[in-house]
PDB file of N, CA and C in Angstrom:
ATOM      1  N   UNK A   1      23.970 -26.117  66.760  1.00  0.00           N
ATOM      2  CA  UNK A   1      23.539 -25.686  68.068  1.00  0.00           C
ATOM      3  C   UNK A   1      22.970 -26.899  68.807  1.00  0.00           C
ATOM      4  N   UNK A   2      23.369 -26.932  70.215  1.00  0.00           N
ATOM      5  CA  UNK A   2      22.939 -28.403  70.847  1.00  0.00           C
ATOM      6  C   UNK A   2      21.163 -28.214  71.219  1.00  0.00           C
ATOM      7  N   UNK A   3      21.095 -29.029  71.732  1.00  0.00           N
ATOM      8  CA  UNK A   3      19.351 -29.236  72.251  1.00  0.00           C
ATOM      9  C   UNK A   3      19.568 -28.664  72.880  1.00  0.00           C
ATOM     10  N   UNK A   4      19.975 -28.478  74.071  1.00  0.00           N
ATOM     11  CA  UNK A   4      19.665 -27.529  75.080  1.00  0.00           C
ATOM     12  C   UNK A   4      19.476 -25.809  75.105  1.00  0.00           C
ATOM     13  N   UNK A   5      19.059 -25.812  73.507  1.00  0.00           N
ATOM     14  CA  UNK A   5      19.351 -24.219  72.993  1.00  0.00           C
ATOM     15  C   UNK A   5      17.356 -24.486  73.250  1.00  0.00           C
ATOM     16  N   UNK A   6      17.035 -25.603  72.352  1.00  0.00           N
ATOM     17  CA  UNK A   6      15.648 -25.261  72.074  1.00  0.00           C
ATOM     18  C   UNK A   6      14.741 -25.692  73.565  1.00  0.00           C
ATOM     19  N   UNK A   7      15.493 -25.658  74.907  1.00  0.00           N
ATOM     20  CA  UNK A   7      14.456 -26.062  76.010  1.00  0.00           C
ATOM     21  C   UNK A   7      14.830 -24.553  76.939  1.00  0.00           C
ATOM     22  N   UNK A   8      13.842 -24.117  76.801  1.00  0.00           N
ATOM     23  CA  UNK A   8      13.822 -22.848  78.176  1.00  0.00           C
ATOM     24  C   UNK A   8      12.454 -23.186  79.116  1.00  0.00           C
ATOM     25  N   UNK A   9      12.633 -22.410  79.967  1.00  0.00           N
ATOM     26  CA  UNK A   9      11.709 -22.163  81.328  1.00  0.00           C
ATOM     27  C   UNK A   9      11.452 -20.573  81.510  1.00  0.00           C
ATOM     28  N   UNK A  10       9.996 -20.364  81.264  1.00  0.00           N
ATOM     29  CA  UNK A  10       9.369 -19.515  80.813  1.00  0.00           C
ATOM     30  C   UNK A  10       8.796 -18.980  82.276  1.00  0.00           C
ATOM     31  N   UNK A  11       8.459 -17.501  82.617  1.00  0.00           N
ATOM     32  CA  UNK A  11       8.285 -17.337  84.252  1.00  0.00           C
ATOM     33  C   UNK A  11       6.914 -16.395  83.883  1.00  0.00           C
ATOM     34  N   UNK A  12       5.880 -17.032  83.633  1.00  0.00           N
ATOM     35  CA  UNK A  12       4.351 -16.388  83.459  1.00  0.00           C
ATOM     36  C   UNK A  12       3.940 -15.547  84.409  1.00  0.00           C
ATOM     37  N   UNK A  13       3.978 -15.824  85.846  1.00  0.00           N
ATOM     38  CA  UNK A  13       3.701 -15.312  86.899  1.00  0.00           C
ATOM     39  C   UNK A  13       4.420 -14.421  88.055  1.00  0.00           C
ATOM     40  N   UNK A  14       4.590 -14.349  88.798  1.00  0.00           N
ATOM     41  CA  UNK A  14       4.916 -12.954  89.532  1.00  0.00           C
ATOM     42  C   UNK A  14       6.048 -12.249  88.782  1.00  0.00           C
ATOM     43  N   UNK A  15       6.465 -10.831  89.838  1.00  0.00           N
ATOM     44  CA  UNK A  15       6.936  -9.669  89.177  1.00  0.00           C
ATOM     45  C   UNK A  15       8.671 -10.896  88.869  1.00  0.00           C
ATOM     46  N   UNK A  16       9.031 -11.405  89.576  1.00  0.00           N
ATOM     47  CA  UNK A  16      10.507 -11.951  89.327  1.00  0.00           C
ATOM     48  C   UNK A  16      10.426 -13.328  90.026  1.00  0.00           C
ATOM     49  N   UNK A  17      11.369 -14.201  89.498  1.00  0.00           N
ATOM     50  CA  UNK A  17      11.751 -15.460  89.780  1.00  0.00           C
ATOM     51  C   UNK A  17      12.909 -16.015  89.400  1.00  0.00           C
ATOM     52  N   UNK A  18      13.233 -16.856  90.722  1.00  0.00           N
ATOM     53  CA  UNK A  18      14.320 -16.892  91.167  1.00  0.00           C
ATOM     54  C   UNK A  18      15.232 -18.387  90.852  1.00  0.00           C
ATOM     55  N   UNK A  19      16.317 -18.496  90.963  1.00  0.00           N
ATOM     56  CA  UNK A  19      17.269 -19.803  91.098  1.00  0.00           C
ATOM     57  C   UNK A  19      17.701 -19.600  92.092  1.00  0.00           C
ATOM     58  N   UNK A  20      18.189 -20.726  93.091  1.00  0.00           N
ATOM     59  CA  UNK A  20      18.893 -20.492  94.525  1.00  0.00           C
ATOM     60  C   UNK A  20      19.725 -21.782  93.996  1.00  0.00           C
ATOM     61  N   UNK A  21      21.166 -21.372  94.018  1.00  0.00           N
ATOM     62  CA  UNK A  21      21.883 -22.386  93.658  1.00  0.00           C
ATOM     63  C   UNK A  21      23.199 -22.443  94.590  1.00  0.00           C
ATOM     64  N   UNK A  22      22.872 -23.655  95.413  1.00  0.00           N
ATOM     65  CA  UNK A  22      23.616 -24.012  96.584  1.00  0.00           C
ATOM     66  C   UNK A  22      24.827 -24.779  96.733  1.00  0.00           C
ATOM     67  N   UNK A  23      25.165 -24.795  98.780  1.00  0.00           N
ATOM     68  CA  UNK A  23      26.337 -25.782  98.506  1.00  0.00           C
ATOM     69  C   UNK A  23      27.448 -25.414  97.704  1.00  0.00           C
ATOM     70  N   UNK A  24      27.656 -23.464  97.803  1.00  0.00           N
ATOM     71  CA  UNK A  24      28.977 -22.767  97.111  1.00  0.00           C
ATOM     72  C   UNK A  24      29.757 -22.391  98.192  1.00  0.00           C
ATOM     73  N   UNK A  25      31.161 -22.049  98.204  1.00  0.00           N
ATOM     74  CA  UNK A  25      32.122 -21.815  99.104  1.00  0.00           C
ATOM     75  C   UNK A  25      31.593 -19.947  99.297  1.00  0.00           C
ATOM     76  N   UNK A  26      31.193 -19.891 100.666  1.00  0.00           N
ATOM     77  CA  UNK A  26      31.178 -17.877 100.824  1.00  0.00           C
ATOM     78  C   UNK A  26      33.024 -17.336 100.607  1.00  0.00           C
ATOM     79  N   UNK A  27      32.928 -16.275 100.107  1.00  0.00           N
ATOM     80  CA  UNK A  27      34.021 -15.428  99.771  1.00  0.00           C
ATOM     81  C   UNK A  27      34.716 -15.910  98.570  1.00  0.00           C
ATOM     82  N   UNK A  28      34.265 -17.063  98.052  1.00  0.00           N
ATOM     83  CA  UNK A  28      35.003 -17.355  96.716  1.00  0.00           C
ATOM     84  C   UNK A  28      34.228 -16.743  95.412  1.00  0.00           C
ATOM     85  N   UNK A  29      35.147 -16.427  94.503  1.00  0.00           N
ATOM     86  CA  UNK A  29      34.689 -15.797  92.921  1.00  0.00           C
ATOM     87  C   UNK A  29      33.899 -16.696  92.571  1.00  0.00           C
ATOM     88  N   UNK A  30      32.728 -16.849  91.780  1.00  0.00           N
ATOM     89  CA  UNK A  30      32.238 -17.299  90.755  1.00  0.00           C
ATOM     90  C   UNK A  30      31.792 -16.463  89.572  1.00  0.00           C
ATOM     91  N   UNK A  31      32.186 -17.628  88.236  1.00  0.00           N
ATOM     92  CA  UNK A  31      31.753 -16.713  87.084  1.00  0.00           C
ATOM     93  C   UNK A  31      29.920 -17.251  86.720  1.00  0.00           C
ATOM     94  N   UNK A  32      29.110 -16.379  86.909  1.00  0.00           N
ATOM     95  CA  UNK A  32      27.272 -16.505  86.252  1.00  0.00           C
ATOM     96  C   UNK A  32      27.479 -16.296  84.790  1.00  0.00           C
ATOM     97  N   UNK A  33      26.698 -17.864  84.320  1.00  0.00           N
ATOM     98  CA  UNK A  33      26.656 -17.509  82.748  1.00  0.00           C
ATOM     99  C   UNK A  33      24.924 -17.730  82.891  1.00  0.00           C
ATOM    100  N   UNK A  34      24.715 -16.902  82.054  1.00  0.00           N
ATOM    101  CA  UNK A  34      22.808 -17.134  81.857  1.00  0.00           C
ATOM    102  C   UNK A  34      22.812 -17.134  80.275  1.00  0.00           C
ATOM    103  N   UNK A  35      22.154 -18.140  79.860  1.00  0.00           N
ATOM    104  CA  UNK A  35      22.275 -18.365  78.109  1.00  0.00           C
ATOM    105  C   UNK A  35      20.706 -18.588  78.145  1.00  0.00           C
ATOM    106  N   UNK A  36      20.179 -17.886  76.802  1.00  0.00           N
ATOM    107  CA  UNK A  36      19.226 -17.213  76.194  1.00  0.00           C
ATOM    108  C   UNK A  36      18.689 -17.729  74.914  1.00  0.00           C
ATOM    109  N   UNK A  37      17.829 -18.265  74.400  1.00  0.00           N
ATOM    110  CA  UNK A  37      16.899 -18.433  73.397  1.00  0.00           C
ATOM    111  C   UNK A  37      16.064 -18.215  73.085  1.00  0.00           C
ATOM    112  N   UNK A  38      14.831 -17.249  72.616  1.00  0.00           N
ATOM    113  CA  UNK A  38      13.451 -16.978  72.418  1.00  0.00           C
ATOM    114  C   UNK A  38      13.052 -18.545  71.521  1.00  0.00           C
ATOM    115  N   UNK A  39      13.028 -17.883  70.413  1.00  0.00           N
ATOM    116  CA  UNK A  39      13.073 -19.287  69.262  1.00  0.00           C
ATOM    117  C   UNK A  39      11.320 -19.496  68.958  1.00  0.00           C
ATOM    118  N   UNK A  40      10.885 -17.804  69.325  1.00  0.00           N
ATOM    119  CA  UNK A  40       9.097 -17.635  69.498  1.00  0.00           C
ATOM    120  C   UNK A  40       8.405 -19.566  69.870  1.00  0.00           C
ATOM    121  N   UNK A  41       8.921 -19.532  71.366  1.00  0.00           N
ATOM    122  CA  UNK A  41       8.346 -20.647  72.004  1.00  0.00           C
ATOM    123  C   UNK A  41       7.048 -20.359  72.049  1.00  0.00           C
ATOM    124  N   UNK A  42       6.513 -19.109  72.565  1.00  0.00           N
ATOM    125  CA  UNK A  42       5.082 -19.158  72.905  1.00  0.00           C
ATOM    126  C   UNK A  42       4.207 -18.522  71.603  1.00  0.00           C
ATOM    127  N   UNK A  43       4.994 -18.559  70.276  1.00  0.00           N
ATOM    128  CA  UNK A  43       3.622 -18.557  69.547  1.00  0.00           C
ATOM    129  C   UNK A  43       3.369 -16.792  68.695  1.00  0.00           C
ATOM    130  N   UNK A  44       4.215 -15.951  69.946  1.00  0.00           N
ATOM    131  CA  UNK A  44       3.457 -14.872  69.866  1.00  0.00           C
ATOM    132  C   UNK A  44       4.419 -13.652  68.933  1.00  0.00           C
ATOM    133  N   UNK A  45       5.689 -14.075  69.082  1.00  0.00           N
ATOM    134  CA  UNK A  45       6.622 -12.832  68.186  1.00  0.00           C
ATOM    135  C   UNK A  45       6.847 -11.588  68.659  1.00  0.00           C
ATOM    136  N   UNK A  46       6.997 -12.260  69.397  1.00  0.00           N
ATOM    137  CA  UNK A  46       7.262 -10.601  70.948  1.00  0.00           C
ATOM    138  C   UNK A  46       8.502 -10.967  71.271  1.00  0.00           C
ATOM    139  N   UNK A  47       9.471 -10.276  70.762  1.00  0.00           N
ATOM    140  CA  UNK A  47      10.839 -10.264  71.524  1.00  0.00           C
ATOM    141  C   UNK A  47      10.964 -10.065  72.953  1.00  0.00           C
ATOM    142  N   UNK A  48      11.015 -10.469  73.877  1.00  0.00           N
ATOM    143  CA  UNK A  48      11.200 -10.329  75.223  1.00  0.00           C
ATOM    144  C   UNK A  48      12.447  -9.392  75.777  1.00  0.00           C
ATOM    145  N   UNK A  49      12.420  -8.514  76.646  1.00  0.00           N
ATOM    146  CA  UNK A  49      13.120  -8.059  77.113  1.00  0.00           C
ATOM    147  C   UNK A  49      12.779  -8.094  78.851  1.00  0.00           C
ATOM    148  N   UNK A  50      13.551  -8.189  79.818  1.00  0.00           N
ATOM    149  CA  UNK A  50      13.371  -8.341  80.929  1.00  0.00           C
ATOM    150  C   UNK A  50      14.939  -7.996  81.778  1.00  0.00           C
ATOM    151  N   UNK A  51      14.778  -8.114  83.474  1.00  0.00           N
ATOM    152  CA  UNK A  51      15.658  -7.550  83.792  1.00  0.00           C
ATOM    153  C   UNK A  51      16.143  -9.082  84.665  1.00  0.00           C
ATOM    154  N   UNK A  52      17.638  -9.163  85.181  1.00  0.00           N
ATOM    155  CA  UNK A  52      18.735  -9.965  85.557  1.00  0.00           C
ATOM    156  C   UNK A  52      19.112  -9.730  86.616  1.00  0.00           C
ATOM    157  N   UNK A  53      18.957  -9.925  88.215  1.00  0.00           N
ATOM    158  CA  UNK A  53      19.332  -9.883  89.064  1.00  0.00           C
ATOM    159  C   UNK A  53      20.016 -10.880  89.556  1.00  0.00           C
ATOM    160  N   UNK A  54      21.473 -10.558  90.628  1.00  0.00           N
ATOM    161  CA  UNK A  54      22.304 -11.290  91.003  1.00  0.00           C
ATOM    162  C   UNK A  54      21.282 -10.936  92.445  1.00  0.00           C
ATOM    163  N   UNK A  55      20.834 -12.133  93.452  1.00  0.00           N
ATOM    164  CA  UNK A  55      20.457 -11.358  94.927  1.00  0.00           C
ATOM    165  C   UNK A  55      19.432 -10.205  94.342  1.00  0.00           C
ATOM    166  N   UNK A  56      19.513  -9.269  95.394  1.00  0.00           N
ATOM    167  CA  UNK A  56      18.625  -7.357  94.872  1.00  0.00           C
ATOM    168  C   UNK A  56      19.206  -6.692  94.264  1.00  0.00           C
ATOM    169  N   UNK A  57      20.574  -7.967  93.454  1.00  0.00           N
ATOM    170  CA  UNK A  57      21.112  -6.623  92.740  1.00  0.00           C
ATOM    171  C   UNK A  57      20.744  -6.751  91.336  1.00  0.00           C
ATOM    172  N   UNK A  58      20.565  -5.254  90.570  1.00  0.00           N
ATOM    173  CA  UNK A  58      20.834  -5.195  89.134  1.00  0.00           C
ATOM    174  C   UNK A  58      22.230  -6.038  89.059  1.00  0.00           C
ATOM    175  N   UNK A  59      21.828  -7.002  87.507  1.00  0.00           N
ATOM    176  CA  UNK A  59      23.155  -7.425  87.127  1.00  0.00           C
ATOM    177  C   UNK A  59      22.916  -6.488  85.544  1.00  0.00           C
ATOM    178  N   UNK A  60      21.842  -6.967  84.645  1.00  0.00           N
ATOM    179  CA  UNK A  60      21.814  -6.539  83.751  1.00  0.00           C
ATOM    180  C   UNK A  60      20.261  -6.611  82.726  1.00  0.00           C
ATOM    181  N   UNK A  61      19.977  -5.637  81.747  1.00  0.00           N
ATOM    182  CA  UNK A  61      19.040  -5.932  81.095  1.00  0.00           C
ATOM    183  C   UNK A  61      18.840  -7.211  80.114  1.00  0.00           C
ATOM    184  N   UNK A  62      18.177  -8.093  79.697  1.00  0.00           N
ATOM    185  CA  UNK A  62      18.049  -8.729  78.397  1.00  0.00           C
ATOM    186  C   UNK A  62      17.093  -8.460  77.849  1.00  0.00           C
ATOM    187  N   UNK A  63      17.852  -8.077  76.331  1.00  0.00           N
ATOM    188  CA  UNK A  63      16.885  -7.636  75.572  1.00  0.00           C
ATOM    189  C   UNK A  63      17.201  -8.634  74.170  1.00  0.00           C
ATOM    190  N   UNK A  64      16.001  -9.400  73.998  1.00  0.00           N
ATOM    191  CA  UNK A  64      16.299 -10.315  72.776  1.00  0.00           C
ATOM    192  C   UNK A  64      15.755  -9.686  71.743  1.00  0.00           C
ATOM    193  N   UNK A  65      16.816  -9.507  70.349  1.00  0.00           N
ATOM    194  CA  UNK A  65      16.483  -8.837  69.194  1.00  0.00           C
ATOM    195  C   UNK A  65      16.683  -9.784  68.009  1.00  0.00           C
ATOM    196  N   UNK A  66      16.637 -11.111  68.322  1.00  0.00           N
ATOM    197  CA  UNK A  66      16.047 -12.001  67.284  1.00  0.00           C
ATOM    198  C   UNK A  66      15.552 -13.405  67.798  1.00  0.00           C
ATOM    199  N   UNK A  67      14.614 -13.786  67.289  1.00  0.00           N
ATOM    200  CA  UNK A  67      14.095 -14.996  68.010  1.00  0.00           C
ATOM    201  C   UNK A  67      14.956 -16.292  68.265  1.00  0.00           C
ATOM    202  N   UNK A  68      15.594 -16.400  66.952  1.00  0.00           N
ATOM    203  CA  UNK A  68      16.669 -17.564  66.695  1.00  0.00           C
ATOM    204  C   UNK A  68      18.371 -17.297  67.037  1.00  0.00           C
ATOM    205  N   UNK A  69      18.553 -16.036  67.845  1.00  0.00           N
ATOM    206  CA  UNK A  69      20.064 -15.568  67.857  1.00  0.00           C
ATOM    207  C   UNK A  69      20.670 -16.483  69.425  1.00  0.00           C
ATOM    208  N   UNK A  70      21.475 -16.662  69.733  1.00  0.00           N
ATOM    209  CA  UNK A  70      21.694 -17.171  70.913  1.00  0.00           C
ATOM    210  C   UNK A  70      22.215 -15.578  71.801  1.00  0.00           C
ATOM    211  N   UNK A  71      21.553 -16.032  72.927  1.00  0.00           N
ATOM    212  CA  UNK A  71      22.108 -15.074  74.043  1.00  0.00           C
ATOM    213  C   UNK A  71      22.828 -14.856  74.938  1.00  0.00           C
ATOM    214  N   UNK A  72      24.227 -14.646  75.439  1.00  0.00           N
ATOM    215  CA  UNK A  72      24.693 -15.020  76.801  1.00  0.00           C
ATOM    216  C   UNK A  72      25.051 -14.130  77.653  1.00  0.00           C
ATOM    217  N   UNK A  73      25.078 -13.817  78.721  1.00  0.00           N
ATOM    218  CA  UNK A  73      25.455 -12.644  79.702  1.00  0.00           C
ATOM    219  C   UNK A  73      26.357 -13.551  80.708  1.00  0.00           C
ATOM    220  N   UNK A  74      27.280 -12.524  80.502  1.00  0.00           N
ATOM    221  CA  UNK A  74      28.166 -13.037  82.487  1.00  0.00           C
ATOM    222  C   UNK A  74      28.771 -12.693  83.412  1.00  0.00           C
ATOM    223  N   UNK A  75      28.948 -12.886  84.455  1.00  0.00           N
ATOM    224  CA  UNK A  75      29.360 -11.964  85.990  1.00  0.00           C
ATOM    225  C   UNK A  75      30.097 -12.722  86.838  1.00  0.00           C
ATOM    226  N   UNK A  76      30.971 -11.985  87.253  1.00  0.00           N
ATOM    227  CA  UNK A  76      32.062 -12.499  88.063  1.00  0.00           C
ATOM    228  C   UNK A  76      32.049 -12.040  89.334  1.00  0.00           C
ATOM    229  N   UNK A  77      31.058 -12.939  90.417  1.00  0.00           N
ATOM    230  CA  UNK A  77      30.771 -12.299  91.818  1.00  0.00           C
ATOM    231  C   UNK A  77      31.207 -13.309  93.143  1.00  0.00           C
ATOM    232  N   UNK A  78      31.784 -12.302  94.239  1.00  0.00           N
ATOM    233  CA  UNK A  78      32.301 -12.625  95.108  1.00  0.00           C
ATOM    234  C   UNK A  78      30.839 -13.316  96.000  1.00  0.00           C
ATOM    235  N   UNK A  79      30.842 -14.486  96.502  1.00  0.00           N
ATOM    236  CA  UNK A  79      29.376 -14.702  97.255  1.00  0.00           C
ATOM    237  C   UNK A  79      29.686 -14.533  98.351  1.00  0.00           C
ATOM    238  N   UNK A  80      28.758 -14.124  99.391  1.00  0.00           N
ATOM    239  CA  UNK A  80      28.900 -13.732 101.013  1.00  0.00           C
ATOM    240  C   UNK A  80      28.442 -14.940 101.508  1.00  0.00           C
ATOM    241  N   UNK A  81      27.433 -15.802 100.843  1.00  0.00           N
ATOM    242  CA  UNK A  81      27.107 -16.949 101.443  1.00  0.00           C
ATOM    243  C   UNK A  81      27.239 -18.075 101.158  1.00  0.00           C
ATOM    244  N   UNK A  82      26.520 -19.157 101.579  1.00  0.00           N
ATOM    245  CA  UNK A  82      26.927 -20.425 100.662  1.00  0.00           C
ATOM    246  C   UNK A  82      26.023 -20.486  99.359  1.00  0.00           C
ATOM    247  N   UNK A  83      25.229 -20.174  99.427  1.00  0.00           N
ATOM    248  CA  UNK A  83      24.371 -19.669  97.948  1.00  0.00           C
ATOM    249  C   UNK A  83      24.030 -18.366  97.333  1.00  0.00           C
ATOM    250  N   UNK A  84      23.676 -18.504  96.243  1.00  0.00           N
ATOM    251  CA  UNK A  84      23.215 -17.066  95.682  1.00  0.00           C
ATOM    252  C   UNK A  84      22.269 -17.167  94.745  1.00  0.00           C
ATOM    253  N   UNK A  85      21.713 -16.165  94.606  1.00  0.00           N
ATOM    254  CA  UNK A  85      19.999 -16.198  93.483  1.00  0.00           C
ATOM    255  C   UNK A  85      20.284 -15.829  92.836  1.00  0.00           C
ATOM    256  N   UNK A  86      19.977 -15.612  91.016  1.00  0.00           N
ATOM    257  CA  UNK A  86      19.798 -15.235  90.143  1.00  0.00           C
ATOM    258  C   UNK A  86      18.395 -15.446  89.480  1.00  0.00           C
ATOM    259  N   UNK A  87      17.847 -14.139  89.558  1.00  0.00           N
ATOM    260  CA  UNK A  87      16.703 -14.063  89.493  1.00  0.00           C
ATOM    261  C   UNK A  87      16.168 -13.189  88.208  1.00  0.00           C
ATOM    262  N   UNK A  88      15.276 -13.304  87.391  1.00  0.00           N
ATOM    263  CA  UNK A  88      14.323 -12.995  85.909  1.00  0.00           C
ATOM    264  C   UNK A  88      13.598 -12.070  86.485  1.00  0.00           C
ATOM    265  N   UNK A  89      13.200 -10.144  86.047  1.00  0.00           N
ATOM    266  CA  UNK A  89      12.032  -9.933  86.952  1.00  0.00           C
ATOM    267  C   UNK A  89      11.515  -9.305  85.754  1.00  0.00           C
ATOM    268  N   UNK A  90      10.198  -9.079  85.909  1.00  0.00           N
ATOM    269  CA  UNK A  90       9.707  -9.066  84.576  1.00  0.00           C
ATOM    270  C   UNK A  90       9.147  -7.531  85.030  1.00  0.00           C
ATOM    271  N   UNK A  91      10.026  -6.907  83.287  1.00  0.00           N
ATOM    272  CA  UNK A  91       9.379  -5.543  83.659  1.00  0.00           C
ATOM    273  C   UNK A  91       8.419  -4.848  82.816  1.00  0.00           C
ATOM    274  N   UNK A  92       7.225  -5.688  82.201  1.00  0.00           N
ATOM    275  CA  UNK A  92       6.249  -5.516  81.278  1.00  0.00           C
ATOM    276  C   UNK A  92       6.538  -5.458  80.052  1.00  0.00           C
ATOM    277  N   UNK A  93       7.658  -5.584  79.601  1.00  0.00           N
ATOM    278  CA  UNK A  93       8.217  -6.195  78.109  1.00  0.00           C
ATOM    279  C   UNK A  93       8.394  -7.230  77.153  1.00  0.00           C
ATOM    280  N   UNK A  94       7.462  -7.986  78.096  1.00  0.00           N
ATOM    281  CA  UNK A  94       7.727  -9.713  77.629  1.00  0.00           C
ATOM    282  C   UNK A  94       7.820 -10.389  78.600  1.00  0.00           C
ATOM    283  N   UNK A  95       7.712 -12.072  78.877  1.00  0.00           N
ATOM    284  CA  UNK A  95       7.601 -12.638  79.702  1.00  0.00           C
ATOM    285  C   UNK A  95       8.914 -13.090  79.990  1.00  0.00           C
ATOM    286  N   UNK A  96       9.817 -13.097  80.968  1.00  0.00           N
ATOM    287  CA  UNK A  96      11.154 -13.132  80.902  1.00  0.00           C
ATOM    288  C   UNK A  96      11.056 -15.097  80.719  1.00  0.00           C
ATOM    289  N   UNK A  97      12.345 -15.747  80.143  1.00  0.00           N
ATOM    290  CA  UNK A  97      12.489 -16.769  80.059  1.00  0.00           C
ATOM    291  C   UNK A  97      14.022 -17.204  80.486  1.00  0.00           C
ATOM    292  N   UNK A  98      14.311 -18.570  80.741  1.00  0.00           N
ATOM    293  CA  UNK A  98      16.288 -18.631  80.559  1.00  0.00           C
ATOM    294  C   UNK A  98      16.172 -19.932  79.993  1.00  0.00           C
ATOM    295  N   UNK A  99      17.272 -20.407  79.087  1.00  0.00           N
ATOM    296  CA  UNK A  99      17.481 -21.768  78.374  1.00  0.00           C
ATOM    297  C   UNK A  99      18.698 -22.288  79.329  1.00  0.00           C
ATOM    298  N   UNK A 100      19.670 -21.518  80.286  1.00  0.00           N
ATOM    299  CA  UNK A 100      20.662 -22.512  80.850  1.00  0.00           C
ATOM    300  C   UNK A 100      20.730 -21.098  81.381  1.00  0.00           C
ATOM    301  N   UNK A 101      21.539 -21.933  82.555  1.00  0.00           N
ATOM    302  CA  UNK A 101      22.507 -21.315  83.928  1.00  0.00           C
ATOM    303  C   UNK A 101      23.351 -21.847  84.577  1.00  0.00           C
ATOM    304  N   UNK A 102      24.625 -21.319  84.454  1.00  0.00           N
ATOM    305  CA  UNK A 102      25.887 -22.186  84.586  1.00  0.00           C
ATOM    306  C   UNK A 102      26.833 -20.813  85.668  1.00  0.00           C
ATOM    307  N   UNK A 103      27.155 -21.631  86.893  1.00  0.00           N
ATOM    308  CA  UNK A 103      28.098 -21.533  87.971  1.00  0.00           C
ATOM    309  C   UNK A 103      29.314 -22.073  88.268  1.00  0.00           C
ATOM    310  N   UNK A 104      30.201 -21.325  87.964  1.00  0.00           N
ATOM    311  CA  UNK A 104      31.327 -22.038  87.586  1.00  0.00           C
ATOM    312  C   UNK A 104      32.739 -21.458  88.387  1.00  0.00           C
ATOM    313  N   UNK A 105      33.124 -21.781  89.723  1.00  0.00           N
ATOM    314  CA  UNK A 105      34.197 -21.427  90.760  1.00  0.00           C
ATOM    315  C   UNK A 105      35.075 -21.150  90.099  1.00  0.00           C
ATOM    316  N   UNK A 106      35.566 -19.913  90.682  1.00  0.00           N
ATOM    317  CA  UNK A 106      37.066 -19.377  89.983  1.00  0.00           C
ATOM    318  C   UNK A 106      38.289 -19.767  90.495  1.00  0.00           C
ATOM    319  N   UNK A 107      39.477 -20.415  90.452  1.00  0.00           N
ATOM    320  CA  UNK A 107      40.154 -20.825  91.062  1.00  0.00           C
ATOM    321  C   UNK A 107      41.200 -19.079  92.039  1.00  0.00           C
ATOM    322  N   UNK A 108      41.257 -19.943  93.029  1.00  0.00           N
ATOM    323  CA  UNK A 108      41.939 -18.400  94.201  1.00  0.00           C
ATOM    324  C   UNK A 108      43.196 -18.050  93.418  1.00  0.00           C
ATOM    325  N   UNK A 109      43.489 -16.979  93.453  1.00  0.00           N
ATOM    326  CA  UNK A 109      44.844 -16.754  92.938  1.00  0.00           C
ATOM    327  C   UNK A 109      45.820 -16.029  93.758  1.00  0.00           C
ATOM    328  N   UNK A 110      47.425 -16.638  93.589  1.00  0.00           N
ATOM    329  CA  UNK A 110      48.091 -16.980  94.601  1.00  0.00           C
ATOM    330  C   UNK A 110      49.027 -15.766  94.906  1.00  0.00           C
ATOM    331  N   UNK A 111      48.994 -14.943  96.218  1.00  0.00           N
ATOM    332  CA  UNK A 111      49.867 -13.633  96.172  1.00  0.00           C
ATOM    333  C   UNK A 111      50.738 -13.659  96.724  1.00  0.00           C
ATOM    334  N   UNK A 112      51.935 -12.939  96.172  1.00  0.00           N
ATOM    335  CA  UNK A 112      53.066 -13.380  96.821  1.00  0.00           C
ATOM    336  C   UNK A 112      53.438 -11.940  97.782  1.00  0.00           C
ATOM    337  N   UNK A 113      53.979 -11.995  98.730  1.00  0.00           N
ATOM    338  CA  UNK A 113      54.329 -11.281 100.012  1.00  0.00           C
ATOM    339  C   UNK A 113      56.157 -10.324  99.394  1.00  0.00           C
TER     340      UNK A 113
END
């Protein structure tokens, strides 16, 4: 497993927090990967569970059920703008965390008439 498994960013404070990740084409696909590690960073042995928003939208729950397992979730969304948020909101289950977040353009696909 590379290093970048054992570095996350941990969100202590308000109800949710956000990524704004810019400088994307509006109306084009992108695939959201959000990858996951507990790896009991803070000590405490509380599996975290928290919620995944694309924008205000539900994307999905994470619920980590081992400290050392790797995690990944992903979504394939049309953006309206040139950016989009993906945002951690914490719903009293643990302190939500993310180890990586990866945006990755889908190439257009070509229709024939």
């Amino acid at each position: 497993m590379g290093k970048s498994w054992f570095n996350l960013r941990s969100f202590a404070t308000g109800a949710g927090n956000c990524y704004t990740l810019r400088s994307i084409v509006p109306g084009l696909k992108y695939l959201v990967r959000a990858r996951f590690m507990y790896g009991n960073y803070d000590g405490l042995h509380r599996l975290p569970m928290f919620d995944l928003h694309i924008g205000v939208n539900f994307w999905r729950t994470v619920n980590i059920s081992s400290p050392f397992a790797a995690k990944f979730v992903e979504v394939i969304v049309v953006v309206p703008d040139d950016y989009v948020q993906v945002c951690m909101i914490n719903t009293g289950a643990g302190m939500p965390f993310i180890s990586g977040l990866d945006l990755r353009p889908l190439k257009k696909q070509c229709t024939r008439t």
